[in-house]
C-alpha atoms as a PDB file:
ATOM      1  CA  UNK A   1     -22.061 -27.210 -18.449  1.00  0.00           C
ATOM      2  CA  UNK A   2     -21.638 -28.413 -14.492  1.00  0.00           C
ATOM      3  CA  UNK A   3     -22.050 -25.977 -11.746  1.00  0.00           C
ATOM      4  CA  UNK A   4     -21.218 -26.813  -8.482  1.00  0.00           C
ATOM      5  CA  UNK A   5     -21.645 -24.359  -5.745  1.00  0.00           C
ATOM      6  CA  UNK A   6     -19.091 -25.081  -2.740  1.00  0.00           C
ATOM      7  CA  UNK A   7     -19.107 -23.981   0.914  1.00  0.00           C
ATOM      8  CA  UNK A   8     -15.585 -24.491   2.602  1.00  0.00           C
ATOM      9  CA  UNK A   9     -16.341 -24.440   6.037  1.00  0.00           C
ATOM     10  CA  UNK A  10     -13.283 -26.070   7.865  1.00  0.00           C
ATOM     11  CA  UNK A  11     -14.061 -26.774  11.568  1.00  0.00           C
ATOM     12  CA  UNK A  12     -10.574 -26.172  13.370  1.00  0.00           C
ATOM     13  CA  UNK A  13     -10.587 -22.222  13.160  1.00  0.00           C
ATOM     14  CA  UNK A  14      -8.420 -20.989  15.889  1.00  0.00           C
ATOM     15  CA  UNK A  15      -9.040 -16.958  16.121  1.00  0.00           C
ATOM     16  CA  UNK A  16     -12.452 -17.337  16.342  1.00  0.00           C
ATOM     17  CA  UNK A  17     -13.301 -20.991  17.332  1.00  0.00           C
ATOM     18  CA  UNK A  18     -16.313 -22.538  15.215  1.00  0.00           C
ATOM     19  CA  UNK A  19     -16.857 -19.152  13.466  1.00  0.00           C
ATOM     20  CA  UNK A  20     -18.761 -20.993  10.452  1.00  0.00           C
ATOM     21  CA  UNK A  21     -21.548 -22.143  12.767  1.00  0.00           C
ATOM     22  CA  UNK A  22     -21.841 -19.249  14.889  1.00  0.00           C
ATOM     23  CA  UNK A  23     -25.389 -17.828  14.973  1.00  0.00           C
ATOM     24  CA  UNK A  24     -26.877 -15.084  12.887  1.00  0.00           C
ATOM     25  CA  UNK A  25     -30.323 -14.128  13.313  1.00  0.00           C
ATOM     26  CA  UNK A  26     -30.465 -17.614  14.395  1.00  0.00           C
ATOM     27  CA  UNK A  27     -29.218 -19.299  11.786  1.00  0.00           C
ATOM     28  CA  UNK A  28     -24.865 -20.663  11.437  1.00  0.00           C
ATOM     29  CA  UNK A  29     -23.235 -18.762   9.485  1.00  0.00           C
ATOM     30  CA  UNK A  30     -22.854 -21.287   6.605  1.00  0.00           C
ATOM     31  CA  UNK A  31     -26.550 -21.158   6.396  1.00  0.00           C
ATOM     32  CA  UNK A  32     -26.551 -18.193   4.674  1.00  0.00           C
ATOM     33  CA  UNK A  33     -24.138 -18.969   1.761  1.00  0.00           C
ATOM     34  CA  UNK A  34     -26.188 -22.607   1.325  1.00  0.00           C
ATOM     35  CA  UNK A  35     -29.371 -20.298   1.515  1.00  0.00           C
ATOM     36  CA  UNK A  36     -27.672 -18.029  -1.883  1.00  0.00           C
ATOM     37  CA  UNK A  37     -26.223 -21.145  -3.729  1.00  0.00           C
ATOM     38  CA  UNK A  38     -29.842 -22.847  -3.746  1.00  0.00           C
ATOM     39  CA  UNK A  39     -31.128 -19.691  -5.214  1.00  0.00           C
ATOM     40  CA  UNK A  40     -28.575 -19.676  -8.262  1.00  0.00           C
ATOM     41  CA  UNK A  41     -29.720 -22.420  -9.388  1.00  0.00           C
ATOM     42  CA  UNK A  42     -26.104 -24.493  -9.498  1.00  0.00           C
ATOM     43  CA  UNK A  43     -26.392 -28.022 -10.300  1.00  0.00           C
ATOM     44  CA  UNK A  44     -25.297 -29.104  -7.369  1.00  0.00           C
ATOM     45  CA  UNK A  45     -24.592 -27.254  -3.515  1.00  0.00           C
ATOM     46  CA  UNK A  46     -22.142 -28.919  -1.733  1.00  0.00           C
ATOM     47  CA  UNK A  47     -20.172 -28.476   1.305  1.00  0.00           C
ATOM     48  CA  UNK A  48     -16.533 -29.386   1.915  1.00  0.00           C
ATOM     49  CA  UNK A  49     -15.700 -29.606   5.996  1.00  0.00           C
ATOM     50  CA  UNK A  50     -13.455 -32.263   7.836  1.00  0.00           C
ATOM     51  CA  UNK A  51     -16.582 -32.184  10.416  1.00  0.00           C
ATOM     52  CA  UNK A  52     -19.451 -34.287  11.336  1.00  0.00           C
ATOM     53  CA  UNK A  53     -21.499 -31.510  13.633  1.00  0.00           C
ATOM     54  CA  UNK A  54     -20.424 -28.790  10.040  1.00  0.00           C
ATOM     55  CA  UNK A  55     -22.042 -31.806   8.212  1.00  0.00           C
ATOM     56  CA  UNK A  56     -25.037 -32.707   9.703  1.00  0.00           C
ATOM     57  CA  UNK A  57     -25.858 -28.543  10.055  1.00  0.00           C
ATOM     58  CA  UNK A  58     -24.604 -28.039   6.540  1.00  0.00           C
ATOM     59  CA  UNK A  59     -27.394 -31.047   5.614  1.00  0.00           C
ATOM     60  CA  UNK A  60     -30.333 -28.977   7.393  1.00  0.00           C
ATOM     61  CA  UNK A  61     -30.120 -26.537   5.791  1.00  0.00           C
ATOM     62  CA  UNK A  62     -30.268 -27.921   1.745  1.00  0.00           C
ATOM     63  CA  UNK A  63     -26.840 -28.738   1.309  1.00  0.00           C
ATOM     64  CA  UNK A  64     -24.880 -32.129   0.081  1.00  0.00           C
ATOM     65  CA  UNK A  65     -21.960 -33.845   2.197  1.00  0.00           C
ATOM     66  CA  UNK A  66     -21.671 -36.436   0.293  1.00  0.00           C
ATOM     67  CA  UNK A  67     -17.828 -37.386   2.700  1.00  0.00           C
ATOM     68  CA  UNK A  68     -15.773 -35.482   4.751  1.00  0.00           C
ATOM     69  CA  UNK A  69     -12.647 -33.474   3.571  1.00  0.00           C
ATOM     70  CA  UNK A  70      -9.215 -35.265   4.175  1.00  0.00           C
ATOM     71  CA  UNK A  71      -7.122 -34.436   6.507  1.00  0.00           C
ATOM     72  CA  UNK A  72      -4.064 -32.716   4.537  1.00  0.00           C
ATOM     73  CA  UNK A  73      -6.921 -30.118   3.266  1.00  0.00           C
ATOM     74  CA  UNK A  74      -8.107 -29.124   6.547  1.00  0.00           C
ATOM     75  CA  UNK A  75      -5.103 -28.043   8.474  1.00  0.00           C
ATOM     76  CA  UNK A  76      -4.193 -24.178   9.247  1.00  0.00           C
ATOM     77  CA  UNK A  77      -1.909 -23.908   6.537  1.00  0.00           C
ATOM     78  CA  UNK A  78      -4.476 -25.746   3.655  1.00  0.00           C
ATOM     79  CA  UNK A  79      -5.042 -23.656   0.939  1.00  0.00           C
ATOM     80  CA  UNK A  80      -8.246 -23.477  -1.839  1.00  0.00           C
ATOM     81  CA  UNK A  81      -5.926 -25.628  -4.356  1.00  0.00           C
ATOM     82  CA  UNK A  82      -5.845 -28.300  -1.554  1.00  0.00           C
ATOM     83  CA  UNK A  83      -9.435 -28.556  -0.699  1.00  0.00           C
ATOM     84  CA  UNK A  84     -10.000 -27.989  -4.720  1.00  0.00           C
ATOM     85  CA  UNK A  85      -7.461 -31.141  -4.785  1.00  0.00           C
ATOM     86  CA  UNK A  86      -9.158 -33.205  -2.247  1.00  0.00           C
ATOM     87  CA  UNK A  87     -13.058 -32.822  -4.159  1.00  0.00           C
ATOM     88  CA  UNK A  88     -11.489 -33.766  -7.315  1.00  0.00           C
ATOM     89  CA  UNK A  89     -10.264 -37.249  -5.806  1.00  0.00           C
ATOM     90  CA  UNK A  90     -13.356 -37.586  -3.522  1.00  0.00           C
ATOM     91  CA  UNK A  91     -15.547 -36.844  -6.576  1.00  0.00           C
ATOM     92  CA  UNK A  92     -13.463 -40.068  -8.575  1.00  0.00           C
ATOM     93  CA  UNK A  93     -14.028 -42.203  -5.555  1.00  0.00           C
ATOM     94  CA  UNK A  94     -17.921 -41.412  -4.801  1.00  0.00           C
ATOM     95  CA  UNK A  95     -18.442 -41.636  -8.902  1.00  0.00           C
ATOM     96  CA  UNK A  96     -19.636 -37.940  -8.483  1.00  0.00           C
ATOM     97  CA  UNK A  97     -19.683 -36.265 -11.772  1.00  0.00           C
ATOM     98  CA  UNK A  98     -17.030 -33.375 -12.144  1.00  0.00           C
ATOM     99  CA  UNK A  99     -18.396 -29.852 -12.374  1.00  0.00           C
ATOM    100  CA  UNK A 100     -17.058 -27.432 -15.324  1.00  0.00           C
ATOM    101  CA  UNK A 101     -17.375 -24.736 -13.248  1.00  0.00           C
ATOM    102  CA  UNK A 102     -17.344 -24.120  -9.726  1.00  0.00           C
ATOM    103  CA  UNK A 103     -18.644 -21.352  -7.884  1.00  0.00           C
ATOM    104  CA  UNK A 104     -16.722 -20.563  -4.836  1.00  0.00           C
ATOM    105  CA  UNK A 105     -18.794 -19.552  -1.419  1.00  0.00           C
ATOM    106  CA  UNK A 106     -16.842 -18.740   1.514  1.00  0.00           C
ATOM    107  CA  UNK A 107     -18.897 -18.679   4.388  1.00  0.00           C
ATOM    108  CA  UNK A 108     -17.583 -15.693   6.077  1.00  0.00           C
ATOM    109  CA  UNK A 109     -18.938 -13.869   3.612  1.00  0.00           C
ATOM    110  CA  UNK A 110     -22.679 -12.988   4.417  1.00  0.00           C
ATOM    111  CA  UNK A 111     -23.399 -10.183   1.858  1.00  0.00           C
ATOM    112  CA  UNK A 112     -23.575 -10.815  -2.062  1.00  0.00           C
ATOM    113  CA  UNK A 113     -25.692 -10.059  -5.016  1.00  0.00           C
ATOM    114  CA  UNK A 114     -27.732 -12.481  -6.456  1.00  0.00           C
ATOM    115  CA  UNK A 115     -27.791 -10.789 -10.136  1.00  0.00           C
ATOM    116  CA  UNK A 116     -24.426 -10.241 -10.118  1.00  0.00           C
ATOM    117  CA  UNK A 117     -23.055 -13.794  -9.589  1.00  0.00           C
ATOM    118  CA  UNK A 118     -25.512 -15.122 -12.269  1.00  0.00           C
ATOM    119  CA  UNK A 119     -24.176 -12.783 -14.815  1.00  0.00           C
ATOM    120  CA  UNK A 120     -20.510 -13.713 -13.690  1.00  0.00           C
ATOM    121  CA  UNK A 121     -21.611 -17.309 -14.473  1.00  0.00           C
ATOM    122  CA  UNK A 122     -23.152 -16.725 -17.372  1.00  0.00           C
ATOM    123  CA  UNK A 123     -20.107 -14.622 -18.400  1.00  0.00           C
ATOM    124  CA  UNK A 124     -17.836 -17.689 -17.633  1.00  0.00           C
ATOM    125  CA  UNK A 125     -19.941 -19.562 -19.841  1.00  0.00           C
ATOM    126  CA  UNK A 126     -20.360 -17.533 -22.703  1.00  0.00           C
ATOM    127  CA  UNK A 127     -16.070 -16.396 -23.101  1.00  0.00           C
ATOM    128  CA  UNK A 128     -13.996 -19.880 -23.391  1.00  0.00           C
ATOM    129  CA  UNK A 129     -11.400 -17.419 -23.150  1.00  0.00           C
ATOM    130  CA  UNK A 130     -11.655 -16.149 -19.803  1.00  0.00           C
ATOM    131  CA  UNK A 131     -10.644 -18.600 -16.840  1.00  0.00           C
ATOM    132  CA  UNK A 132     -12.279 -17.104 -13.801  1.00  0.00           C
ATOM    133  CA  UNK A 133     -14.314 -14.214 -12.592  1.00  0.00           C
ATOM    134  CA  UNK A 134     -14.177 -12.748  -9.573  1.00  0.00           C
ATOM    135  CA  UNK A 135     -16.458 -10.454  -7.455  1.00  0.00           C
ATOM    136  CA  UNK A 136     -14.749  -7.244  -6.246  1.00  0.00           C
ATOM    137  CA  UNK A 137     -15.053  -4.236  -4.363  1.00  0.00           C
ATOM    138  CA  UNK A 138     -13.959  -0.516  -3.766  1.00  0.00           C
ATOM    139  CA  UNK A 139     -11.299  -0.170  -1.056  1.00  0.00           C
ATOM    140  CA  UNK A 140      -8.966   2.496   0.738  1.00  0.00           C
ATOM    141  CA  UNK A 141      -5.580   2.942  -2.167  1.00  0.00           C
ATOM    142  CA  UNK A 142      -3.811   5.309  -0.023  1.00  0.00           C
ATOM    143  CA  UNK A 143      -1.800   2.524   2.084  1.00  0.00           C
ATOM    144  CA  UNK A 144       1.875   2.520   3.946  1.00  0.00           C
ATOM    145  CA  UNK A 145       3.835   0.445   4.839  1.00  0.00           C
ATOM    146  CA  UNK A 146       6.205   0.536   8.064  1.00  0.00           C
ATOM    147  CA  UNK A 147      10.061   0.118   7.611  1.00  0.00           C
ATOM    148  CA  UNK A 148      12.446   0.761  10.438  1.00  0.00           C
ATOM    149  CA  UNK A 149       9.463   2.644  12.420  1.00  0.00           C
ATOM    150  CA  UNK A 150       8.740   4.345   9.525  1.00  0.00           C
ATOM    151  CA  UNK A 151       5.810   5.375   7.285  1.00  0.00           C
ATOM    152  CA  UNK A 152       6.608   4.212   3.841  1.00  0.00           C
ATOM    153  CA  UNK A 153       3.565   4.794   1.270  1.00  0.00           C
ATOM    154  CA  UNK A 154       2.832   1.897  -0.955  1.00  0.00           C
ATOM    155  CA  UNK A 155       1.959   4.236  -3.360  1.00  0.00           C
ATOM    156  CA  UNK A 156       3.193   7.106  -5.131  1.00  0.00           C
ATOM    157  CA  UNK A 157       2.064  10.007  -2.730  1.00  0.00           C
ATOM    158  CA  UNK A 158       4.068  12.594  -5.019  1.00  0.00           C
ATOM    159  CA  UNK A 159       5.750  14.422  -2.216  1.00  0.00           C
ATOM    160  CA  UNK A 160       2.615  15.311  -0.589  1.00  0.00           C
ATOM    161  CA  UNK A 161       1.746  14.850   2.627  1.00  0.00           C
ATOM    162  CA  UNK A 162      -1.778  14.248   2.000  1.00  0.00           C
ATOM    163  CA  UNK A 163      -3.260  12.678  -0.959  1.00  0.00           C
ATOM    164  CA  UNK A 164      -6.962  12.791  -2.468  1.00  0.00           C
ATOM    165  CA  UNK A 165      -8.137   9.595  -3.357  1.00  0.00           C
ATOM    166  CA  UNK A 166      -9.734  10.658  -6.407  1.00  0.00           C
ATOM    167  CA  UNK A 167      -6.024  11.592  -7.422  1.00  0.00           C
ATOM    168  CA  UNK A 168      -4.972   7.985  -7.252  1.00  0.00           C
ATOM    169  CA  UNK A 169      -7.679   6.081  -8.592  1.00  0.00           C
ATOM    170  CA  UNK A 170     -10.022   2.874  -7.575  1.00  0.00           C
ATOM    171  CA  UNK A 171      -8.558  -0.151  -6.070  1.00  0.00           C
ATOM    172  CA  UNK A 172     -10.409  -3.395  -5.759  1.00  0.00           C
ATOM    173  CA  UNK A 173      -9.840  -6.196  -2.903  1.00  0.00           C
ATOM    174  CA  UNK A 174     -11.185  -9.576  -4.125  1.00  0.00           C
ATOM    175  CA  UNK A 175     -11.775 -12.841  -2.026  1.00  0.00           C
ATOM    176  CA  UNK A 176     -15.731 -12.475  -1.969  1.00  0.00           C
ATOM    177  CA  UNK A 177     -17.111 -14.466  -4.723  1.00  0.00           C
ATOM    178  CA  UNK A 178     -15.046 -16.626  -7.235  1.00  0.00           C
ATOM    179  CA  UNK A 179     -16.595 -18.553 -10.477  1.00  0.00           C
ATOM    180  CA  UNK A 180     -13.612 -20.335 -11.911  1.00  0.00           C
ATOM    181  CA  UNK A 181     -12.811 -23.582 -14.606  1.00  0.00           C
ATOM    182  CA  UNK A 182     -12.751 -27.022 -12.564  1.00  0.00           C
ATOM    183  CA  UNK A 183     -10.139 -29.449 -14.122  1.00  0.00           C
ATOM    184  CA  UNK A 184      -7.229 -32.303 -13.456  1.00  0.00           C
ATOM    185  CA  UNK A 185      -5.280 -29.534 -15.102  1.00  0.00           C
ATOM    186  CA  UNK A 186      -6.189 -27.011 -12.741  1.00  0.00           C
ATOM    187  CA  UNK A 187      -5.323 -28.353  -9.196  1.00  0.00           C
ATOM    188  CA  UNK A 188      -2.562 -26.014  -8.777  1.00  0.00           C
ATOM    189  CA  UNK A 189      -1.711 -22.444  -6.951  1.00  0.00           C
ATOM    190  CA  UNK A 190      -2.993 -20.571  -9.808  1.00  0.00           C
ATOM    191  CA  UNK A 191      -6.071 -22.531 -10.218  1.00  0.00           C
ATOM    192  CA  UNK A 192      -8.118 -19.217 -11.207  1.00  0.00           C
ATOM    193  CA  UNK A 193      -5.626 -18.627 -13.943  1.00  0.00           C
ATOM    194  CA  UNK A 194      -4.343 -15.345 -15.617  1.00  0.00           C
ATOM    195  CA  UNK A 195      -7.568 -14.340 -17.510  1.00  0.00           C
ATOM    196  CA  UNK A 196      -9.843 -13.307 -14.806  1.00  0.00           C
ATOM    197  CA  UNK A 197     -12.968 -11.094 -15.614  1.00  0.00           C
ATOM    198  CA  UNK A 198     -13.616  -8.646 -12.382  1.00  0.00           C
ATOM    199  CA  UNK A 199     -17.302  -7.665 -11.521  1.00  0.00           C
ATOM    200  CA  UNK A 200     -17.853  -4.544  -8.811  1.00  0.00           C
ATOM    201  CA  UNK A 201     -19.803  -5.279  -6.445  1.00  0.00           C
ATOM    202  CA  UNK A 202     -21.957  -3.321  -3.257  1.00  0.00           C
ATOM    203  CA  UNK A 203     -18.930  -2.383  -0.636  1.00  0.00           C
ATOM    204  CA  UNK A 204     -20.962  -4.351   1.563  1.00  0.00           C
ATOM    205  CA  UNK A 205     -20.673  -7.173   0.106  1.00  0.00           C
ATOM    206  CA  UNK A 206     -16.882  -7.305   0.868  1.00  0.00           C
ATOM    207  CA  UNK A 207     -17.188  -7.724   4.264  1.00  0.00           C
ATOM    208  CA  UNK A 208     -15.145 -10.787   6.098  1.00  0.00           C
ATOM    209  CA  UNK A 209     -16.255 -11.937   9.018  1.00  0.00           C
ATOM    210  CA  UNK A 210     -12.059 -12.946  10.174  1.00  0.00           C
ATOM    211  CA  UNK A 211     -12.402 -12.165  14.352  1.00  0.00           C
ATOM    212  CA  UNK A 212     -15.099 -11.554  16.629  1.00  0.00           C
ATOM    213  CA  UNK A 213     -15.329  -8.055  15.597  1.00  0.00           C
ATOM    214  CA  UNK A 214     -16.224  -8.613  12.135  1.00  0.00           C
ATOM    215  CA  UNK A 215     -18.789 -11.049  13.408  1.00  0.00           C
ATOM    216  CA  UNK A 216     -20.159  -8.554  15.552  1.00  0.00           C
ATOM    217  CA  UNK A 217     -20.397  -6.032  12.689  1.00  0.00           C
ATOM    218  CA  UNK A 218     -21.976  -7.865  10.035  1.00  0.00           C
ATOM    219  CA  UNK A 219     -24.399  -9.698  12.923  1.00  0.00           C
ATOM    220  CA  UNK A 220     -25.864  -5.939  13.796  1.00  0.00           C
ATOM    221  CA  UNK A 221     -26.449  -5.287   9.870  1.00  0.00           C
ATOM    222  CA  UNK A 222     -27.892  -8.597   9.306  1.00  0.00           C
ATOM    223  CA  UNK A 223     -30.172  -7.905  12.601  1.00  0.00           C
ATOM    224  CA  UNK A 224     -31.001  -4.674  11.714  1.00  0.00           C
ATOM    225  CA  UNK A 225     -33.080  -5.337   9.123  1.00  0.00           C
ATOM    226  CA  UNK A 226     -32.475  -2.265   6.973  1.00  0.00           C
ATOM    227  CA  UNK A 227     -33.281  -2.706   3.079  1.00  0.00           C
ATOM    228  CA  UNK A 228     -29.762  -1.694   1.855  1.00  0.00           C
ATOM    229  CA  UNK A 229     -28.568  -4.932   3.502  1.00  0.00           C
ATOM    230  CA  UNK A 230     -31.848  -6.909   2.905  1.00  0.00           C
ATOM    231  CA  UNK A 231     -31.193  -6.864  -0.730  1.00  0.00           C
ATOM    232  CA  UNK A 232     -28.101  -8.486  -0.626  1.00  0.00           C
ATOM    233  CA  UNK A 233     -29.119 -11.556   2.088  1.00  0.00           C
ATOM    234  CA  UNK A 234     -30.598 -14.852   1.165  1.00  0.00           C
END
């Protein structure tokens, strides 16, 4: 089977302008998701941007940019179905070979787990059955709402002011890592599909670099140095 690693890095980010290049112990950002798809051994690493400057930096550092993203897939409102869309049509014009299975690398993600993704691969692989997997990790369940003003718990707090976690259970956010069927079939909203293994992953590894702040964060770890993020950087 075809494994395509893909890095969307769009250029037009607004919050945080050119976030996917921004340095990182002196490297861009998408450098370090390039760096982890060239260790999994995919068939192919390629990056999808609507930029020449994201291209020629994406290039340096071991990826393929083999054309630029259209324009419909790189607006502020383009979602993963759109750019999934757009590589499906540019793989049919560049008579690129379509991947079976694509493994999905945001770049404001920094942190992931080598093992881990192989074994989600190899799970995808190994159960026909299963249409995607998806890295996830531990996160706060005890969350409210605000109606009117007022505090409304999006869970069932059981008339209690206060809550122990343990008393509600885990929760998982996702959004990390995805390893998911590639298809004509699939270029839709729900282009993971219904079956989707989940694999836990380090807390760590969940974190998004969305504003400034998060860049700041996850730049200090990454600069630190300290083996419990070493472990999970490329």
């Amino acid at each position: 089977m075809k494994v395509y690693a893909i890095i969307p890095a769009r250029s037009g980010s607004k919050g945080f302008k050119d976030k996917n290049i921004q340095l990182i112990g002196g490297k861009p950002l998408i450098a370090y998701s390039i760096a982890f798809a060239k260790q999994l051994g995919c068939d192919r690493v390629i990056c999808s941007t609507d930029s020449v400057e994201y291209k020629q930096i994406a290039e340096k550092y071991g990826a393929e940019v083999p054309f630029l993203r259209s324009a419909f897939a790189a607006t502020d409102t383009a979602m993963e179905q759109d750019i999934l869309l757009d590589l499906y049509h540019k793989f049919e014009k560049y008579d690129i070979e379509q991947p079976d299975i694509i493994v999905w690398l945001r770049p404001t993600f920094v942190f992931r787990d080598l093992a881990l993704i192989k074994k989600g691969i190899n799970y995808l692989m190994e159960h026909p059955e299963i249409t995607a997997v998806r890295t996830v990790c531990d996160t706060e369940a005890r969350l409210y709402d605000i109606k009117e003003g007022n505090l409304v718990p999006c869970f069932d707090d059981h008339g209690k002011s206060m809550i122990r976690r343990q008393d509600i259970g885990k929760r998982f956010k996702v959004f990390s890592t995805d390893i998911f069927r590639f298809g004509k079939d699939k270029l839709h909203e729900d282009f993971i599909g219904r079956n989707v293994h989940g694999l836990e992953t380090n807390k760590i590894c969940g974190l998004d670099i969305d504003d400034e702040i998060d860049f700041e964060i996850v730049k200090y770890l990454v600069e630190s140095e300290m083996d419990e993020v070493q472990q999970f950087l490329c």
